[in-house]
N, C-alpha and C. Protein backbone atom coordinates (compact mmCIF):
# COMPACT_ATOMS: atom_id res chain seq x y z
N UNK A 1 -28.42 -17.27 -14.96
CA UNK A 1 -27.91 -16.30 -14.00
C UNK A 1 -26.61 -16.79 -13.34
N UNK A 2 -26.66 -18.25 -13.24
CA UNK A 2 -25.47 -18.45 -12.56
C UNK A 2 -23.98 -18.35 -12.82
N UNK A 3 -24.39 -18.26 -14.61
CA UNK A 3 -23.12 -17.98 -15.64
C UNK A 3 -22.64 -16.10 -15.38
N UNK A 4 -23.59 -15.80 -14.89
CA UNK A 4 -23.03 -14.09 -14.84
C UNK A 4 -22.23 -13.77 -13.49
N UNK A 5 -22.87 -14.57 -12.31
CA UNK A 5 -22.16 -14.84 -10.38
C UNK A 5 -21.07 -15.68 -10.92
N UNK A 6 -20.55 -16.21 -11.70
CA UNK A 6 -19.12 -16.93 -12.03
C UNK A 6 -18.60 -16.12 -12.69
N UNK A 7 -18.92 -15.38 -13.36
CA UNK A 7 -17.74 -14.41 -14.26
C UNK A 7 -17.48 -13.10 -13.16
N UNK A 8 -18.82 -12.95 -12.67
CA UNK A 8 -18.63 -11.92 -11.56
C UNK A 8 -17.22 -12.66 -10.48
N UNK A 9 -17.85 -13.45 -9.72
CA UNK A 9 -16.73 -14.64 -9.22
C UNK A 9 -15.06 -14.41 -9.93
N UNK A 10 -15.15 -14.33 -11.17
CA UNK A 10 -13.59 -14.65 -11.47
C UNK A 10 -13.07 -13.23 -11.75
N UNK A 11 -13.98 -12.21 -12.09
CA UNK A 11 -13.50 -10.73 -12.09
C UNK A 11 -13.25 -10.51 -10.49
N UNK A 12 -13.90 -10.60 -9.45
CA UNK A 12 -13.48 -10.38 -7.96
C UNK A 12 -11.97 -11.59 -7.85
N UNK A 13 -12.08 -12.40 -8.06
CA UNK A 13 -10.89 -13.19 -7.82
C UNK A 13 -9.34 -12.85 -8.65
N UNK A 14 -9.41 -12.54 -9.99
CA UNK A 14 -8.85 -11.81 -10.17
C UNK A 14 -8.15 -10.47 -9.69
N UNK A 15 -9.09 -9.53 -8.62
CA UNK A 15 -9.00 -8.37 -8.45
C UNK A 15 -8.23 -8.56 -6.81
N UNK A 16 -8.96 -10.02 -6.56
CA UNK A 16 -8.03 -9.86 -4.97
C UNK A 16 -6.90 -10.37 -5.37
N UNK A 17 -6.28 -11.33 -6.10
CA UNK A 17 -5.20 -11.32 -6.51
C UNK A 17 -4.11 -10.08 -6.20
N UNK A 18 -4.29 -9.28 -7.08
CA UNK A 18 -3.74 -8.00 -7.24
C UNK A 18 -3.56 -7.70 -6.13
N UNK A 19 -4.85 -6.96 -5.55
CA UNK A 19 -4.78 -6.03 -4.05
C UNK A 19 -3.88 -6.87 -2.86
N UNK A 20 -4.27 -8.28 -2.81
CA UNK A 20 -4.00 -8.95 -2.03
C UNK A 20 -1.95 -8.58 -1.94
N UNK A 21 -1.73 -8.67 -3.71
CA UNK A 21 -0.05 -9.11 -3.43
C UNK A 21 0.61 -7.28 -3.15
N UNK A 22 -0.17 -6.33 -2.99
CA UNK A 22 -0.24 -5.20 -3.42
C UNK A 22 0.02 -4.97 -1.39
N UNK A 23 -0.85 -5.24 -1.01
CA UNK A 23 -1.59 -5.33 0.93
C UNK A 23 -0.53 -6.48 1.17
N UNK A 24 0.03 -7.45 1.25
CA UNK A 24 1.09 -8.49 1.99
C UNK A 24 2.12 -7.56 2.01
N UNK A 25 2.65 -6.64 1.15
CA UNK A 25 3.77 -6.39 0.99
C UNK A 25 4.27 -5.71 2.30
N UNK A 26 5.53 -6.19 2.88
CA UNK A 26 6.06 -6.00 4.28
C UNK A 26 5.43 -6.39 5.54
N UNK A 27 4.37 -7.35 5.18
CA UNK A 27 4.04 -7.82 6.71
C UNK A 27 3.67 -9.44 5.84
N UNK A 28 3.52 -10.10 7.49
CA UNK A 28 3.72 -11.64 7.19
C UNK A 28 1.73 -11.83 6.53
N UNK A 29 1.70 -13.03 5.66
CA UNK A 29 1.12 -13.94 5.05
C UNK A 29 -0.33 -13.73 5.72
N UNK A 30 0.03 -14.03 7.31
CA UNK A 30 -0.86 -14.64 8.24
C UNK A 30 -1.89 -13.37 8.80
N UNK A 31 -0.93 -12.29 8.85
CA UNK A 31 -1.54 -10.95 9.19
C UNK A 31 -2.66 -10.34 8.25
N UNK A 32 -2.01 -10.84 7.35
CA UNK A 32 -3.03 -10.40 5.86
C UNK A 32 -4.28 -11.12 5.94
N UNK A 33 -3.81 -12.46 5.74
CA UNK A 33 -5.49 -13.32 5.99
C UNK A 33 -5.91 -12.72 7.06
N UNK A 34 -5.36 -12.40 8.17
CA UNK A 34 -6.50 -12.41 9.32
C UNK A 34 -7.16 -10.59 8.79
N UNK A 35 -6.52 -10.11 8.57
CA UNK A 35 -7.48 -8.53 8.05
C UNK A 35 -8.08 -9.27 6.93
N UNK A 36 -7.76 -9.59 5.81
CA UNK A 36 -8.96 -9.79 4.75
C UNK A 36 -9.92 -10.98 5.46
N UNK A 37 -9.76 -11.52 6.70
CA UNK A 37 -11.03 -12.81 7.04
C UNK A 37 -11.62 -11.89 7.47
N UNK A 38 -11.59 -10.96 8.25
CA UNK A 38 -12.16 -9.88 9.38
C UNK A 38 -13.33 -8.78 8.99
N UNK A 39 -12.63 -8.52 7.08
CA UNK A 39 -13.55 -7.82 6.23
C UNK A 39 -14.54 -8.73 5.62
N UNK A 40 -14.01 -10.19 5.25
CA UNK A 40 -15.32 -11.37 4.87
C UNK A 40 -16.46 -11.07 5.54
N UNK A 41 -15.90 -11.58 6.89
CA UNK A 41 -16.82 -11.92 8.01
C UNK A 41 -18.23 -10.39 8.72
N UNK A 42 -17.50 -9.42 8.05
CA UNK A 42 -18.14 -8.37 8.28
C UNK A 42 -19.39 -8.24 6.83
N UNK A 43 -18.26 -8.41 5.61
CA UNK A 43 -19.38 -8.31 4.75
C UNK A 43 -20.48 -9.35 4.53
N UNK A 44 -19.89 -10.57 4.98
CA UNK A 44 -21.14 -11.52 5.02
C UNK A 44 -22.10 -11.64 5.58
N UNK A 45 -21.86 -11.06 7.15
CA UNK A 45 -23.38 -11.17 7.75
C UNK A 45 -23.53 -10.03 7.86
N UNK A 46 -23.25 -8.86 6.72
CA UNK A 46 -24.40 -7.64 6.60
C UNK A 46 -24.77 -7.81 5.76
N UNK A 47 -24.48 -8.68 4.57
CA UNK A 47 -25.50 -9.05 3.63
C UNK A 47 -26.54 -9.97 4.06
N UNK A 48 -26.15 -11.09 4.94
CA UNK A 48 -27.76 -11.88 5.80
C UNK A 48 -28.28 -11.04 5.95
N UNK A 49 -27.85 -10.28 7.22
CA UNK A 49 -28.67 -9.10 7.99
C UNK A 49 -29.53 -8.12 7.08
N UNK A 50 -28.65 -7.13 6.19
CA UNK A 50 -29.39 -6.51 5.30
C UNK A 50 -30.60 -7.25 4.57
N UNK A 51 -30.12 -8.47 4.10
CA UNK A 51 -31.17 -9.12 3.29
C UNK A 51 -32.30 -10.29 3.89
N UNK A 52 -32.51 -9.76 5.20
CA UNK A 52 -33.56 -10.39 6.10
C UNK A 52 -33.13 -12.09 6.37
N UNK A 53 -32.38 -12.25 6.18
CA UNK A 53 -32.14 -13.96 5.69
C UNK A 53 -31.48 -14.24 7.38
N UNK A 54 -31.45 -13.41 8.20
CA UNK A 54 -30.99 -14.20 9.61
C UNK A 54 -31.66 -15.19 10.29
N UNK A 55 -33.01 -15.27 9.79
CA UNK A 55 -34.04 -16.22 10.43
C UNK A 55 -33.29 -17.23 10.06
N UNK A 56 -32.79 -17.48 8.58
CA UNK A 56 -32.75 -18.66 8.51
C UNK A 56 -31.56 -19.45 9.20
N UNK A 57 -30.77 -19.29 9.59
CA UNK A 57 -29.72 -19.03 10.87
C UNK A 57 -30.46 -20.60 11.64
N UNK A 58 -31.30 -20.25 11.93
CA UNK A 58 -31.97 -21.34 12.97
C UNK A 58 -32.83 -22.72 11.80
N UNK A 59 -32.53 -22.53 11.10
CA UNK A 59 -33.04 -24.01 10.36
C UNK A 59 -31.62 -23.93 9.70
N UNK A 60 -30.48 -23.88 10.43
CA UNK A 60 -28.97 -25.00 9.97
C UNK A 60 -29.22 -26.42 10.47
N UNK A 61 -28.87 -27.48 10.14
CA UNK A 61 -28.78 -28.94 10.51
C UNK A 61 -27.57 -28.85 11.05
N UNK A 62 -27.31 -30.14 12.12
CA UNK A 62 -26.22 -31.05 12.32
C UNK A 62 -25.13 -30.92 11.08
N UNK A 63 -25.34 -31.57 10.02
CA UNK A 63 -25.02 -32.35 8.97
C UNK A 63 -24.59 -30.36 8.04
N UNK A 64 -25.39 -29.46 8.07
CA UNK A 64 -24.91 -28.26 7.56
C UNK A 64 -23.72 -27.56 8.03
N UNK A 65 -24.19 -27.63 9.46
CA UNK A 65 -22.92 -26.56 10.51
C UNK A 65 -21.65 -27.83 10.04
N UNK A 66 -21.32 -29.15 10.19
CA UNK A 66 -20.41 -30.05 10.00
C UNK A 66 -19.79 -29.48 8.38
N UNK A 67 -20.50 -29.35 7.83
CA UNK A 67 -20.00 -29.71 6.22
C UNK A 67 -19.46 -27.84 6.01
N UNK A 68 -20.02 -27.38 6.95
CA UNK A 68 -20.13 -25.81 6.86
C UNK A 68 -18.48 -25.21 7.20
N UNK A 69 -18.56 -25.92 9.17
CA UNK A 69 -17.29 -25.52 9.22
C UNK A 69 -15.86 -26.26 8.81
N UNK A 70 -16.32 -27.55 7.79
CA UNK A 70 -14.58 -28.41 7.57
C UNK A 70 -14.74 -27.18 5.97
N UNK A 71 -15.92 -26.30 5.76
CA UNK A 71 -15.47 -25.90 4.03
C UNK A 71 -14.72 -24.35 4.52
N UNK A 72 -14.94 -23.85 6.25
CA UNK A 72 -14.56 -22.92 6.70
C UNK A 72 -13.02 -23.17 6.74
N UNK A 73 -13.06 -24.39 7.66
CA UNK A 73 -11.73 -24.78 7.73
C UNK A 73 -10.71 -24.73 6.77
N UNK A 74 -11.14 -25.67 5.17
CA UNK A 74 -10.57 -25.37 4.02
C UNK A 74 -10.35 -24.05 3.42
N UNK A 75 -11.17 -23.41 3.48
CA UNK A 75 -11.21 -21.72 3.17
C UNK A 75 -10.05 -20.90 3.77
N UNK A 76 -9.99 -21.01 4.90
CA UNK A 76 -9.03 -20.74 6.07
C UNK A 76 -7.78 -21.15 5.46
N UNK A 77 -7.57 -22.13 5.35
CA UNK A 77 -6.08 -23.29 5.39
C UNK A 77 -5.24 -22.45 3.86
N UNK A 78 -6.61 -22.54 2.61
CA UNK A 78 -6.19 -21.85 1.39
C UNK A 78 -5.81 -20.50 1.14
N UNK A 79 -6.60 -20.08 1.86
CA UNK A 79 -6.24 -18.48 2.63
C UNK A 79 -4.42 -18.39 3.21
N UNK A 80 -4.36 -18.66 4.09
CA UNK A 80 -3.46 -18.45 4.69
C UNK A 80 -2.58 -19.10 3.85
N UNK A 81 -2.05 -20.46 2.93
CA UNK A 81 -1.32 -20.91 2.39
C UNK A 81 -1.16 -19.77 0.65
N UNK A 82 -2.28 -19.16 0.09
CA UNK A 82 -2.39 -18.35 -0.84
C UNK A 82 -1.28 -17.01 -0.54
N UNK A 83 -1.60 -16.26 0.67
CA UNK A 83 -0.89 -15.61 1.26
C UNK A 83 0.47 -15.68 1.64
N UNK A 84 0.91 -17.13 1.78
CA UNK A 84 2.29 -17.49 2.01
C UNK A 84 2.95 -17.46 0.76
N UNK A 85 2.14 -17.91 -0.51
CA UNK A 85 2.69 -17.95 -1.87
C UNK A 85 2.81 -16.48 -2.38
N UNK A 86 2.25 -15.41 -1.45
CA UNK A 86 1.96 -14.21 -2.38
C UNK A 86 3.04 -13.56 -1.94
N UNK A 87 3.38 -13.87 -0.66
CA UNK A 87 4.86 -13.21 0.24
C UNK A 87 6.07 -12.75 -0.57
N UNK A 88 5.92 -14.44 -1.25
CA UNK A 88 7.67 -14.27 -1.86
C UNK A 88 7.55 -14.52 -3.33
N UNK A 89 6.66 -14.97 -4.35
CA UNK A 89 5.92 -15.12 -5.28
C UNK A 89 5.23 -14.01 -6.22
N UNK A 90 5.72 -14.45 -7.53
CA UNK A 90 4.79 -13.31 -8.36
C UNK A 90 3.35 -13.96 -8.38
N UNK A 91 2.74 -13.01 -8.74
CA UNK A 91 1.06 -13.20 -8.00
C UNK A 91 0.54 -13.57 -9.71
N UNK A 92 1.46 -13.69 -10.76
CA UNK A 92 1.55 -14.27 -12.17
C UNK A 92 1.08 -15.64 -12.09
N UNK A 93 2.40 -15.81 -10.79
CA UNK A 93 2.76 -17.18 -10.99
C UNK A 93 2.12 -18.35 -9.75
N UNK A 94 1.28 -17.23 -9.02
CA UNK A 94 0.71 -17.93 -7.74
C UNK A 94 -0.35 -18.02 -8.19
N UNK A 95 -0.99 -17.17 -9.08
CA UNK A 95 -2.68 -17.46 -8.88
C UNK A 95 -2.86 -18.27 -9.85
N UNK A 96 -2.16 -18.63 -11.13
CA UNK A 96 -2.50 -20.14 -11.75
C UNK A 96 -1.97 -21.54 -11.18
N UNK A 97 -1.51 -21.57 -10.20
CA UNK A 97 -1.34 -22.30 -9.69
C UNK A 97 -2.29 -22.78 -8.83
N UNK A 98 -3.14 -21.51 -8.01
CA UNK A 98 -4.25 -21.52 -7.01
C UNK A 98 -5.19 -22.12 -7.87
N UNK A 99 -5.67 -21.80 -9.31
CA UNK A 99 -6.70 -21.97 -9.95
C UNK A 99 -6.39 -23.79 -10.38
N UNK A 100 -5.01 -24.28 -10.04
CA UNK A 100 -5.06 -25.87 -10.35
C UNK A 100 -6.63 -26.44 -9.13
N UNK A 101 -7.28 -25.64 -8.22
CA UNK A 101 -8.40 -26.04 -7.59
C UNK A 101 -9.64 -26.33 -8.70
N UNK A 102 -9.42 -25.59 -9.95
CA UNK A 102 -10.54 -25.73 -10.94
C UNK A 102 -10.82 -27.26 -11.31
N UNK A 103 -9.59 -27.94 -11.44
CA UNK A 103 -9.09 -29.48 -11.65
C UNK A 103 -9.58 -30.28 -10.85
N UNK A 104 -9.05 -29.30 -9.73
CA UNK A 104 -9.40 -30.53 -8.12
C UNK A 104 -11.25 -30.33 -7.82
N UNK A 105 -12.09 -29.37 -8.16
CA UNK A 105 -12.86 -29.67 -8.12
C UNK A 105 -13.71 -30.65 -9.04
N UNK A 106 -13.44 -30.29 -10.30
CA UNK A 106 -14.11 -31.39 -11.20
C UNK A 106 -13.75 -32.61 -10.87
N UNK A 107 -12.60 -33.02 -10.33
CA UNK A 107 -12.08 -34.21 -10.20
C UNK A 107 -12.88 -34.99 -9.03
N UNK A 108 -13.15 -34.14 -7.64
CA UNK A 108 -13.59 -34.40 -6.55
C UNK A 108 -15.41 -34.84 -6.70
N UNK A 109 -15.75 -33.84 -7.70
CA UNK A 109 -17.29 -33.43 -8.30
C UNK A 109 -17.53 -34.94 -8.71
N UNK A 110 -16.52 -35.42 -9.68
CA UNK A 110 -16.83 -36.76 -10.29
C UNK A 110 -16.85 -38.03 -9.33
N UNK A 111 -15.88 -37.73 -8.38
CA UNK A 111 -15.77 -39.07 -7.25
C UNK A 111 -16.61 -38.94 -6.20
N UNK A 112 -16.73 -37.74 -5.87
CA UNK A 112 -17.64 -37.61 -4.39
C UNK A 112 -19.37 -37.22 -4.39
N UNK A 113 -19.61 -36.32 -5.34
CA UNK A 113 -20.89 -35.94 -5.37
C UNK A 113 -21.70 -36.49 -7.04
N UNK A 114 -20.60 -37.66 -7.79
CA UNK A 114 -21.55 -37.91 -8.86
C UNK A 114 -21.57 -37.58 -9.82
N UNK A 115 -20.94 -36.47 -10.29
CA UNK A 115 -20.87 -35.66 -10.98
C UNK A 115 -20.50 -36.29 -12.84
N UNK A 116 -21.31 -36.07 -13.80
CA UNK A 116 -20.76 -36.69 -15.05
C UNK A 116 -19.67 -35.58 -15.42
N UNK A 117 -18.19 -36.88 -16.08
CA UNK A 117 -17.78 -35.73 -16.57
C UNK A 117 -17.43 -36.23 -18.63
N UNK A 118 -18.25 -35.47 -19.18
CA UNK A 118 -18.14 -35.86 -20.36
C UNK A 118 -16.69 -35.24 -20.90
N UNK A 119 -16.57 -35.08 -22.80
CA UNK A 119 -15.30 -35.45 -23.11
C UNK A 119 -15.09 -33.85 -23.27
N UNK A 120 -15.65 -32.52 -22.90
CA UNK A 120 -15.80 -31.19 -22.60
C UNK A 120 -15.07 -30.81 -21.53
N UNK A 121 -15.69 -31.49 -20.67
CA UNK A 121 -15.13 -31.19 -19.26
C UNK A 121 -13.76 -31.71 -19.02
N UNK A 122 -13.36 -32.71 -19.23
CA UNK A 122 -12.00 -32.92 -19.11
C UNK A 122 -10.99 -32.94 -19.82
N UNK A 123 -11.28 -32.52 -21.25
CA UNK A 123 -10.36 -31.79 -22.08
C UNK A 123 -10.12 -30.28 -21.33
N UNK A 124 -11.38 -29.67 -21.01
CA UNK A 124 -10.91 -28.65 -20.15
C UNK A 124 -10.00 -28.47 -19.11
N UNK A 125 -9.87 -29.38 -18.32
CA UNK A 125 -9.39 -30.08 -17.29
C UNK A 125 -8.46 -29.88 -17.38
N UNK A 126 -7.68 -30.81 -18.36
CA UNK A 126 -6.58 -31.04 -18.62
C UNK A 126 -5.97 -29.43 -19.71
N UNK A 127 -6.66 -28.98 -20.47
CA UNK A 127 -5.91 -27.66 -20.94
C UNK A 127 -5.87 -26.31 -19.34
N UNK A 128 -6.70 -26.56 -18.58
CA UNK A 128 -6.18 -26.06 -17.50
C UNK A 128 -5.08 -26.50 -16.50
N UNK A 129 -4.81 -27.63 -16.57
CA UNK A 129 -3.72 -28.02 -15.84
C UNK A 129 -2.31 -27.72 -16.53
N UNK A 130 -2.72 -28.07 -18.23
CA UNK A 130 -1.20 -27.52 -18.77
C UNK A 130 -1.19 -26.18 -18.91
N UNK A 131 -2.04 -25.09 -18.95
CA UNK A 131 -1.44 -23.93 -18.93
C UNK A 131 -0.91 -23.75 -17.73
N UNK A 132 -1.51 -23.99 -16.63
CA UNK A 132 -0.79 -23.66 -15.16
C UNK A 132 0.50 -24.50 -15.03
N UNK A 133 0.77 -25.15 -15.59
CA UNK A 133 2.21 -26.31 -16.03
C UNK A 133 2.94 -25.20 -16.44
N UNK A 134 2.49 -24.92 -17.54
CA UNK A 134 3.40 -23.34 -18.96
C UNK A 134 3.81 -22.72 -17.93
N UNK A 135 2.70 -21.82 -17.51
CA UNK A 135 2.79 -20.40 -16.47
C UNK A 135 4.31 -20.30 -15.85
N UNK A 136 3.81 -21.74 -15.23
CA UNK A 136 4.84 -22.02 -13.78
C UNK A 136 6.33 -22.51 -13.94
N UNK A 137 6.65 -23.10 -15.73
CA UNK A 137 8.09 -23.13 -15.51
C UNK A 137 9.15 -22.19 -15.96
C-alpha cells in the first residue's frame, strides 16, 4: 500500500508544482506559502477530526512535539524558499531541483536513522542527481 500513497504523493506534488507557479504569479513568494499553509492546516486537522484520531493528540511525547515542530520548521523554510524559486523560475527548472531532496534523504536515511543503502539505491541516487544536473544547465 505504501507504493500506491507515494505515487499518489508524486502525482499531488507534481500537480502543486503547476498550480503553485500558476497562483505566485504577481504577488510575492511569501504570500503564497502563507495561503497554501492556511489550506494545509485546514485540511489536516479535518482529516484528524473527521477520522476520530483527535484523541490521539494527547499521547504526543516530549521527544514527538520536538522532532514534530524542527520537521514543521523545515517544511516551512522549503515552502517559502520553493516559492521564491517559483517567482522568477520556470517551475521545469525549479521542481527538479526541489526533488535533489530525494538524494538528501537517502543520504541523511543512511547517516542518521541507519538506513542500508545497497548498490540500487545509490545508483538511483546518483541518476537522480544527474538528471537534475541535465535539467538545470
Amino acid at each position: 500500500m505504501w507504493k500506491l500513497y507515494a505515487i499518489l504523493s508524486a502525482v499531488f506534488a507534481a500537480a502543486t508544482a503547476i498550480l503553485a507557479k500558476v497562483g505566485v504569479k504577481g504577488i510575492s513568494g511569501n504570500v503564497a506559502t502563507a495561503v497554501r499553509t492556511g489550506i494545509v492546516l485546514l485540511l489536516a486537522w479535518g482529516i484528524v477530526i473527521f477520522s476520530g484520531q483527535l484523541k490521539e493528540a494527547k499521547e504526543l511525547t516530549h521527544t514527538n512535539l520536538i522532532f514534530l515542530v524542527l520537521s514543521g520548521i523545515a517544511t516551512g523554510l522549503s515552502w517559502i524558499f520553493y516559492f521564491k524559486a517559483l517567482e522568477t523560475g520556470n517551475v521545469s527548472k525549479v521542481a527538479p531541483i526541489d526533488k535533489l531532496s530525494v538524494v538528501l534523504v537517502m543520504v541523511f536515511a543512511f547517516i542518521f536513522l541507519g538506513e542500508t543503502m545497497d548498490l540500487k539505491t545509490i545508483l538511483g541516487g546518483i541518476l537522480i542527481a544527474a538528471g537534475a544536473a541535465i535539467l538545470t544547465l
